[in-house]
Protein backbone atom coordinates (compact mmCIF):
# COMPACT_ATOMS: atom_id res chain seq x y z
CA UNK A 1 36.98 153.16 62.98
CA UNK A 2 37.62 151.17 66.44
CA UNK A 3 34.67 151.34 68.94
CA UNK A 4 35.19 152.99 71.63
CA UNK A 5 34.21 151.10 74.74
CA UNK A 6 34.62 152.84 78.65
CA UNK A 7 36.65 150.24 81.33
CA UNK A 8 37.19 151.32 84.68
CA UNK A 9 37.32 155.11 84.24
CA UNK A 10 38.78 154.74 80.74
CA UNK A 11 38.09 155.28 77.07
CA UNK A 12 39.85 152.59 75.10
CA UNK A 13 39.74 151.65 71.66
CA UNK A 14 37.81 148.34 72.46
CA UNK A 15 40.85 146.01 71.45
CA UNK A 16 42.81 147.58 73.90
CA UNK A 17 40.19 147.07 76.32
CA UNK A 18 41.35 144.36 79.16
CA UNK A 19 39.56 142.97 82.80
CA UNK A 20 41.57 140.62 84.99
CA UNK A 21 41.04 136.63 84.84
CA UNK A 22 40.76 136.65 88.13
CA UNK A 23 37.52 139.30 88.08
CA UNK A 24 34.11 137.33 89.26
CA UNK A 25 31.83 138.30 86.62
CA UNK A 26 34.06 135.79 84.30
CA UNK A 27 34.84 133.41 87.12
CA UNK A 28 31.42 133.52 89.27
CA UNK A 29 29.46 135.61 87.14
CA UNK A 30 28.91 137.50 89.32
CA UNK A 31 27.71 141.18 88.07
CA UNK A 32 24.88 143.04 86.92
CA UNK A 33 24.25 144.70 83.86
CA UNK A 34 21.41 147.23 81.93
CA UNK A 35 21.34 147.64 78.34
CA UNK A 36 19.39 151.19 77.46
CA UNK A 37 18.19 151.76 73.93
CA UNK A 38 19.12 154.81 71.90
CA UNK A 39 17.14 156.37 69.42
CA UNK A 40 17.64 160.01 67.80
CA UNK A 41 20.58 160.06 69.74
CA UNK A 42 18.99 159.89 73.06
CA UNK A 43 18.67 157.50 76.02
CA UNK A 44 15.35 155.46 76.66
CA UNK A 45 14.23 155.04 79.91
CA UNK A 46 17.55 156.11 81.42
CA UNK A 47 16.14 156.50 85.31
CA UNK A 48 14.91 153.39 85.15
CA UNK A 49 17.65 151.39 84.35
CA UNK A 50 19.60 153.76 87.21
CA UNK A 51 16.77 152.58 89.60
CA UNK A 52 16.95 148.98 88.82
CA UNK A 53 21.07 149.12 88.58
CA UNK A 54 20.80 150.02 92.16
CA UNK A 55 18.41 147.36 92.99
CA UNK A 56 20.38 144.75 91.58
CA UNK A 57 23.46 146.02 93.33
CA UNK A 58 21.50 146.12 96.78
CA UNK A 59 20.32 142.69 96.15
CA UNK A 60 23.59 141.42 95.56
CA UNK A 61 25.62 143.48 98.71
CA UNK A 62 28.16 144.70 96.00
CA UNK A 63 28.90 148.31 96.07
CA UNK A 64 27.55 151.17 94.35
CA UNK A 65 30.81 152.32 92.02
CA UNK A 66 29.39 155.01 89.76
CA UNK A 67 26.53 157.89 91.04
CA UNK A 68 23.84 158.42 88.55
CA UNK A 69 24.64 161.53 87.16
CA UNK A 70 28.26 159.92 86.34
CA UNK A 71 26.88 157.29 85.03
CA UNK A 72 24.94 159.31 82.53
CA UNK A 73 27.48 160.94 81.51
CA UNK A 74 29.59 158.07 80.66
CA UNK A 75 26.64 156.82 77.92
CA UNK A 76 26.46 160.42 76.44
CA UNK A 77 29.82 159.80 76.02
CA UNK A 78 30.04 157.03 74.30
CA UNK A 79 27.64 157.84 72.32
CA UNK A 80 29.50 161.13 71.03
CA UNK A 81 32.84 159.15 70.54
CA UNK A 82 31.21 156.07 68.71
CA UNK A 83 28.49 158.55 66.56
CA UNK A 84 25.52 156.27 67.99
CA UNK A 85 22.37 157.42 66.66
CA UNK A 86 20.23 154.30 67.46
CA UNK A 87 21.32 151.08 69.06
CA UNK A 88 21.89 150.37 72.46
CA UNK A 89 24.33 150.43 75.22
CA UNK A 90 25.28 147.27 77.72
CA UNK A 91 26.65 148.19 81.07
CA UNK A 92 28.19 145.71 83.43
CA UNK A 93 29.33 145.99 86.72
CA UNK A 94 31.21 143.21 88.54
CA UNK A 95 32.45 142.55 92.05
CA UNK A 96 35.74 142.97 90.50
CA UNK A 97 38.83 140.99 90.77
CA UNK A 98 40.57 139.56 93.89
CA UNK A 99 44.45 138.28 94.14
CA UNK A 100 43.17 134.68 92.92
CA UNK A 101 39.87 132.42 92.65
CA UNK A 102 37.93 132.25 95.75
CA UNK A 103 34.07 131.40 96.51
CA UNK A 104 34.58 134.12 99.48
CA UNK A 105 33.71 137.55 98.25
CA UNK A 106 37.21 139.66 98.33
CA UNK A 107 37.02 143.12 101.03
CA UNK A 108 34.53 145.40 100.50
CA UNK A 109 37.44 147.62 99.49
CA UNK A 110 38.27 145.52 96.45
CA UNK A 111 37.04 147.73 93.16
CA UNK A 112 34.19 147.04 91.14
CA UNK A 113 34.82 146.00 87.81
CA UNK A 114 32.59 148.70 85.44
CA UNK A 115 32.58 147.74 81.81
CA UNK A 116 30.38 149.39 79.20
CA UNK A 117 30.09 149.53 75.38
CA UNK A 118 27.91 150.44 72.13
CA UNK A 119 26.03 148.46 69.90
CA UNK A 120 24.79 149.93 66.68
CA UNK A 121 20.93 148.67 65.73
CA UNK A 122 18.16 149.25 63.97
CA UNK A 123 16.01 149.44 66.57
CA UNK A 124 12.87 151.52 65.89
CA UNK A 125 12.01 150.62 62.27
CA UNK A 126 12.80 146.60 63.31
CA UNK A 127 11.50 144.24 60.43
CA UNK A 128 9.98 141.70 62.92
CA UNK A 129 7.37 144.22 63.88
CA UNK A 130 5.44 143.46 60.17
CA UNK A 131 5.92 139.75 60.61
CA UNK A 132 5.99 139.05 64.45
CA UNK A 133 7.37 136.51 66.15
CA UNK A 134 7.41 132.77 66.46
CA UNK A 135 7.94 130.89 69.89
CA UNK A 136 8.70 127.96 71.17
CA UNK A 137 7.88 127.08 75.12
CA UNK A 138 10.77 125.43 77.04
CA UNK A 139 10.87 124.22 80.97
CA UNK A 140 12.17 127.16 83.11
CA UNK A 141 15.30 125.94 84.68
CA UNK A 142 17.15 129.00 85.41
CA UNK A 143 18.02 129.94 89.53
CA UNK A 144 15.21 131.32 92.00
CA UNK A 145 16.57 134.76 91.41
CA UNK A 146 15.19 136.14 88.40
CA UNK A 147 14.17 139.29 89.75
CA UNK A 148 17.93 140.28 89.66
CA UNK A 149 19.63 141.26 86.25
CA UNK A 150 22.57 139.71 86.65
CA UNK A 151 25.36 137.83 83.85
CA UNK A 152 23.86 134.35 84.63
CA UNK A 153 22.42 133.81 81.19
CA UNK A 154 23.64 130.96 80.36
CA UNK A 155 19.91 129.05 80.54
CA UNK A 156 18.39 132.02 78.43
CA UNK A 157 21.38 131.49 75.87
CA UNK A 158 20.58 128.17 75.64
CA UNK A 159 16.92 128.65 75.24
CA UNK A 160 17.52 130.96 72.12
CA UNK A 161 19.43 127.97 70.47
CA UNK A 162 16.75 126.17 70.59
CA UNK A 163 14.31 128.12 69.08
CA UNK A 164 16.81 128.64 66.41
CA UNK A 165 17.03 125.08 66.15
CA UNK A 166 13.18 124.84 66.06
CA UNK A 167 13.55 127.90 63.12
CA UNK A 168 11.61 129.97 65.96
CA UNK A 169 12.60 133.47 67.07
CA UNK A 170 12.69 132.89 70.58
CA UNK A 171 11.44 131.00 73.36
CA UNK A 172 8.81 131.69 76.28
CA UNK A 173 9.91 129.25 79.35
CA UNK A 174 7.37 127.71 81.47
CA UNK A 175 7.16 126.53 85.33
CA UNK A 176 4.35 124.64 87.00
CA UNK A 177 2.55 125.03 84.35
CA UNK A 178 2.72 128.89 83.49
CA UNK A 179 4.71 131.09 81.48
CA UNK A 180 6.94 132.95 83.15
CA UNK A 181 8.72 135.00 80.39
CA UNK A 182 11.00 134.94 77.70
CA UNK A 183 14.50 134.39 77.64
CA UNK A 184 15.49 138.06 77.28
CA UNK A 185 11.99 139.74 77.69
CA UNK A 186 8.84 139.52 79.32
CA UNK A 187 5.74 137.88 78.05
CA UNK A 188 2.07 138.84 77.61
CA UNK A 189 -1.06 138.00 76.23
CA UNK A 190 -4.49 139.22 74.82
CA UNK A 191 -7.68 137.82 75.40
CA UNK A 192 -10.67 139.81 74.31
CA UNK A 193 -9.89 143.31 76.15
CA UNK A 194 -7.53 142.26 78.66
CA UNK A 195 -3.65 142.62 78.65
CA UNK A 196 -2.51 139.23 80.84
CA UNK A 197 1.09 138.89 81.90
CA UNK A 198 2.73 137.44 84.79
CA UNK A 199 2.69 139.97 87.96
CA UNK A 200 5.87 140.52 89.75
CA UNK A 201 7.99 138.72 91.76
CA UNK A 202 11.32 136.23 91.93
CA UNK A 203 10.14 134.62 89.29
CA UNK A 204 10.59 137.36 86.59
CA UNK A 205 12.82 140.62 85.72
CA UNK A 206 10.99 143.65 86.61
CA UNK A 207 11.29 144.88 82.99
CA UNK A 208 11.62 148.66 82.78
CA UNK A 209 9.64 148.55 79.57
CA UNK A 210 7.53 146.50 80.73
CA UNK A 211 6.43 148.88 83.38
CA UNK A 212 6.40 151.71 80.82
CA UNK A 213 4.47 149.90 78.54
CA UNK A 214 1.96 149.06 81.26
CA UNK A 215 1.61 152.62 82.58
CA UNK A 216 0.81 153.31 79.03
CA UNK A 217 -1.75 150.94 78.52
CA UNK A 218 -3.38 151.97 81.45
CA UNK A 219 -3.72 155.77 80.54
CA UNK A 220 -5.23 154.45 76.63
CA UNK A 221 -8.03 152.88 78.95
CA UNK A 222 -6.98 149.17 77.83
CA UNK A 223 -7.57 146.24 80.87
CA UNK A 224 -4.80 144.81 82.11
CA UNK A 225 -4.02 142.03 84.69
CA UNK A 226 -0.91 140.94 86.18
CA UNK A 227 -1.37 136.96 86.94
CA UNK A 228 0.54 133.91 85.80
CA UNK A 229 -1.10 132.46 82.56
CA UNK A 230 -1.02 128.59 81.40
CA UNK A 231 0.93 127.57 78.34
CA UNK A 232 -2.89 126.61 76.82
CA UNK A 233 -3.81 130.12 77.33
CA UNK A 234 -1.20 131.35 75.44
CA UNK A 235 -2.27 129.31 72.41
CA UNK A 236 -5.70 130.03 72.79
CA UNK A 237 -4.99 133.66 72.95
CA UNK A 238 -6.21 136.34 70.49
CA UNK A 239 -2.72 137.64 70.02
CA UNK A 240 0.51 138.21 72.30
CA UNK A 241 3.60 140.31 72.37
CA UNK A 242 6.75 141.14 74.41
CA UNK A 243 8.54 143.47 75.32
CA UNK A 244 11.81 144.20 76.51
CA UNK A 245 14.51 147.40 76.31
CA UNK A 246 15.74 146.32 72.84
CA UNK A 247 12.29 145.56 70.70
CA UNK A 248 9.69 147.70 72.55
CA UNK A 249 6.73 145.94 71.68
CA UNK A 250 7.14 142.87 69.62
CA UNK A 251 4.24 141.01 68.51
CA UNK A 252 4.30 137.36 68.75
CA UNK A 253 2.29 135.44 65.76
CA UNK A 254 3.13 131.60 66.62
CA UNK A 255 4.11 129.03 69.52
CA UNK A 256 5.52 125.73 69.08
CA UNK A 257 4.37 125.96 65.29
CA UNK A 258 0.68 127.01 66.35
CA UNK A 259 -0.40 130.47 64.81
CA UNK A 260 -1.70 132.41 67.75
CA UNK A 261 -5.22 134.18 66.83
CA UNK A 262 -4.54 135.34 62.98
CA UNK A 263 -0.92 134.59 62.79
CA UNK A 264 -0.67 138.13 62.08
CA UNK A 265 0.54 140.71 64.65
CA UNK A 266 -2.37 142.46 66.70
CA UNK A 267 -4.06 145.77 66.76
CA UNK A 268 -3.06 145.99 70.54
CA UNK A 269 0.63 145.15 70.47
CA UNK A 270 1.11 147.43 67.44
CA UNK A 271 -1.08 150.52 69.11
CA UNK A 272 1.15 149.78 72.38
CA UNK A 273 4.17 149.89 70.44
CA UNK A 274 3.22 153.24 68.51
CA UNK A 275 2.02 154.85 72.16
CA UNK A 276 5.39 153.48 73.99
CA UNK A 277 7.58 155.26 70.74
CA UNK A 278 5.95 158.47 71.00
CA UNK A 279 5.88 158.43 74.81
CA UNK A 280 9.48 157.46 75.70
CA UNK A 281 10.39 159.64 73.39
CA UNK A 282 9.45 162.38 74.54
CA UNK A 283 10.81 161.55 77.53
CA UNK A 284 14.34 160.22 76.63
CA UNK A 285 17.45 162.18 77.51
């Protein structure tokens, strides 16, 4: 059976599915997107993708196509037409598409170009989670604006290819020194009873997990503290983790070929992940 995949106010079997050459997210990219996991046929974290949708869009000036409640009812949708029990859904919105290529943004009247679609995954029951992750660090050399999930991934993209070439799983960039995060999720660390990760600003999405999963940690009593951390702390560390919308929790055993503390994955990513399951949830629509 076709997926099903929603364009511009449409359900379309997703080879019928078409956006102009002339639209900005292929030219400029310039869009946003959110990608919200789905397990037992609900939404993760829905609001907070909303919230940070919005942000992005602010950030950007581009207008606000779709209201929330819409919008939600576009990913119930598609899950119902495509049978998605677990997985996830990517949404993109664009600036849209103007008579021909120009660095000038078109009117303000010009549509948005909304595009979303369904990928089946196993999400929850993930076979990393036994064996954790390996890492390689790379220099950060992706634009000021981090804090912004927009299309411009063409840095993280590369990044992954060369922790595949390096037989690693992914890679953790780093700038003056300090990590900043991963190429599609944010990094942390553990040393003795503190959580470390890098606190917020341009440098770094504000992950919506990653706010969860800190909330979370919080109310178990665990220490955490939001700072930039060195490269050499992350070796030295007794384990680490990331997390991100699309592996929760993920515990991270090696970087650049060093095991990190055991090798194994550690107590606290794997209670966080457990906690951050039941939690969400709960609270998933």
């Amino acid at each position: 059976m076709s997926r099903i995949v929603y364009v511009n106010g449409e359900y379309l079997p997703e080879g019928d599915a078409k956006v102009s050459i002339f639209d900005r997210g292929f030219l400029f990219a310039d869009g946003v997107y959110e990608v919200t996991s789905v397990l037992d046929s609900k939404l993760i974290d829905f609001d907070g993708h909303a919230v940070r949708l919005e942000r992005s869009l602010n950030e950007l000036g581009m207008n606000h196509p779709i209201p929330k409640d819409d919008l939600l009812e576009v990913h119930r949708e598609l899950m119902r037409r495509n049978d998605l029990t677990e997985g996830m859904i990517y949404l993109q919105i664009t600036r849209g598409a103007d008579a021909d290529r120009d660095f000038v943004y078109p009117s303000e009247d010009t549509p948005n170009t909304i595009v979303l679609f369904t990928q089946a995954k196993n999400l929850k029951d993930s076979p990393m989670v036994a064996k954790g992750m390996k890492v390689i660090s790379i220099e950060d050399q992706r634009w000021g604006r981090r804090d912004i999930k927009t299309v411009q991934l063409l840095y993280p993209s590369m990044g992954k290819m060369m922790a595949k070439a390096a037989n690693a799983d992914d890679a953790w960039m780093v700038e003056d020194g300090a990590i900043t995060e991963g190429t599609s999720n944010n990094a942390y660390i553990v040393k003795g009873n503190r959580i470390i990760t890098r606190h917020l600003g341009n440098e770094i999405l504000h992950g919506i997990t990653r706010a969860a999963v800190l909330r979370f940690a919080k109310s178990a009593q665990m220490e955490v503290e939001e700072r930039a951390f060195t490269l050499d702390e992350a070796k030295a560390a007794d384990e680490a983790f990331i997390t991100s919308a699309s592996t929760f929790v993920m515990p991270v055993v090696e970087m650049d070929g060093q095991p990190i503390g055991t090798g194994k994955p550690g107590s606290v990513a794997l209670r966080l992940r457990e906690i951050y399951l039941d939690e969400s949830l709960k609270a998933a629509v």
